[in-house]
Protein backbone atom coordinates (compact mmCIF):
# COMPACT_ATOMS: atom_id res chain seq x y z
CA UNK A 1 0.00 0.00 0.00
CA UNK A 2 2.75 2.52 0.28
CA UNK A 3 3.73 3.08 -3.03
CA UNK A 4 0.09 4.18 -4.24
CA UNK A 5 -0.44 5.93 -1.28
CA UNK A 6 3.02 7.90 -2.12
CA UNK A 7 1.61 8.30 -5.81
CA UNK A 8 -1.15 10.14 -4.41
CA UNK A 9 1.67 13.08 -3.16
CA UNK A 10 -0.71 13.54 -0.11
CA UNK A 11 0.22 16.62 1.75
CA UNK A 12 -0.32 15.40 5.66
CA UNK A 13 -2.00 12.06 6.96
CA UNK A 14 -3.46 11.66 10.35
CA UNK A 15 -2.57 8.50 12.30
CA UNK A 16 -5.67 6.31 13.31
CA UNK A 17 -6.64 3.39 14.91
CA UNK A 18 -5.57 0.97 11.92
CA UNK A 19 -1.83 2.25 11.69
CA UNK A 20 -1.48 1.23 15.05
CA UNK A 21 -3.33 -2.47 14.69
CA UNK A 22 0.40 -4.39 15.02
CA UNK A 23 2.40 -2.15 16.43
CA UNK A 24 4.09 1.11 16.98
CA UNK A 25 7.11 0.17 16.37
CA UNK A 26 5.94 -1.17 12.50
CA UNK A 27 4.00 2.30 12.17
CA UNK A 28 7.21 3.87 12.56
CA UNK A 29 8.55 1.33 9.50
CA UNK A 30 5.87 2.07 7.41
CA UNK A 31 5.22 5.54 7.98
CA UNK A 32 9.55 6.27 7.23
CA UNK A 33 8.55 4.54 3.74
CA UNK A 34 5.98 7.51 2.97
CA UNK A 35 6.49 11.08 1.95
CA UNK A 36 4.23 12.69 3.34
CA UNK A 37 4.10 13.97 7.03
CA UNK A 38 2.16 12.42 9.87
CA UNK A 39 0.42 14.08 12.71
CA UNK A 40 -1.57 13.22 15.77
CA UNK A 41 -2.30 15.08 18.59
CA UNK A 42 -4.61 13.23 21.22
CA UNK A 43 -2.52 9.90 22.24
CA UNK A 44 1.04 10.16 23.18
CA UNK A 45 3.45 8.16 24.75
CA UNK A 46 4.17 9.27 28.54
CA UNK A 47 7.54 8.05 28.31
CA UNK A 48 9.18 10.16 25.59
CA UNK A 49 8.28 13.36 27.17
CA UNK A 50 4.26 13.61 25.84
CA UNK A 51 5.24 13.48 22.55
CA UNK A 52 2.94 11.82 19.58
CA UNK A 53 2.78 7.76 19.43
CA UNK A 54 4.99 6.84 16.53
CA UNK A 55 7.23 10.21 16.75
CA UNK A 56 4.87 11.90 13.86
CA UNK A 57 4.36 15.41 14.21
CA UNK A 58 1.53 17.00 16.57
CA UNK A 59 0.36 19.30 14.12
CA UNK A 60 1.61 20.55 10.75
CA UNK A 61 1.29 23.89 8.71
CA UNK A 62 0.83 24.48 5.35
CA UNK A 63 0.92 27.24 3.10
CA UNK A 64 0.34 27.90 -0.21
């Protein structure tokens, strides 16, 4: 699924529930194979200082 999700040139995904179904740590895999940013906001890992499951980004902005 990653290379027609890359051929799509989306401009910023949101993690959900189905990106985390095996693991974070194969999120993280997959998500390095995209490229595109990630974000998510509301469920972070108490452990690496609040930051985002995954390390994505909490929030990203655009401009055209």
């Amino acid at each position: 699924m990653i290379l027609p999700f890359n051929r799509m040139n989306v401009d910023v995904s949101c993690l959900g529930n189905h990106e985390l179904d095996i693991s974070i740590e194969r999120a993280m895999e997959l998500i390095a194979q995209t490229n595109c940013p990630w974000i998510m906001s509301n469920l972070v890992e108490t452990d690496k200082e609040m930051r985002p499951v995954a390390d994505v980004l909490p929030y990203k902005v655009l401009e055209n």
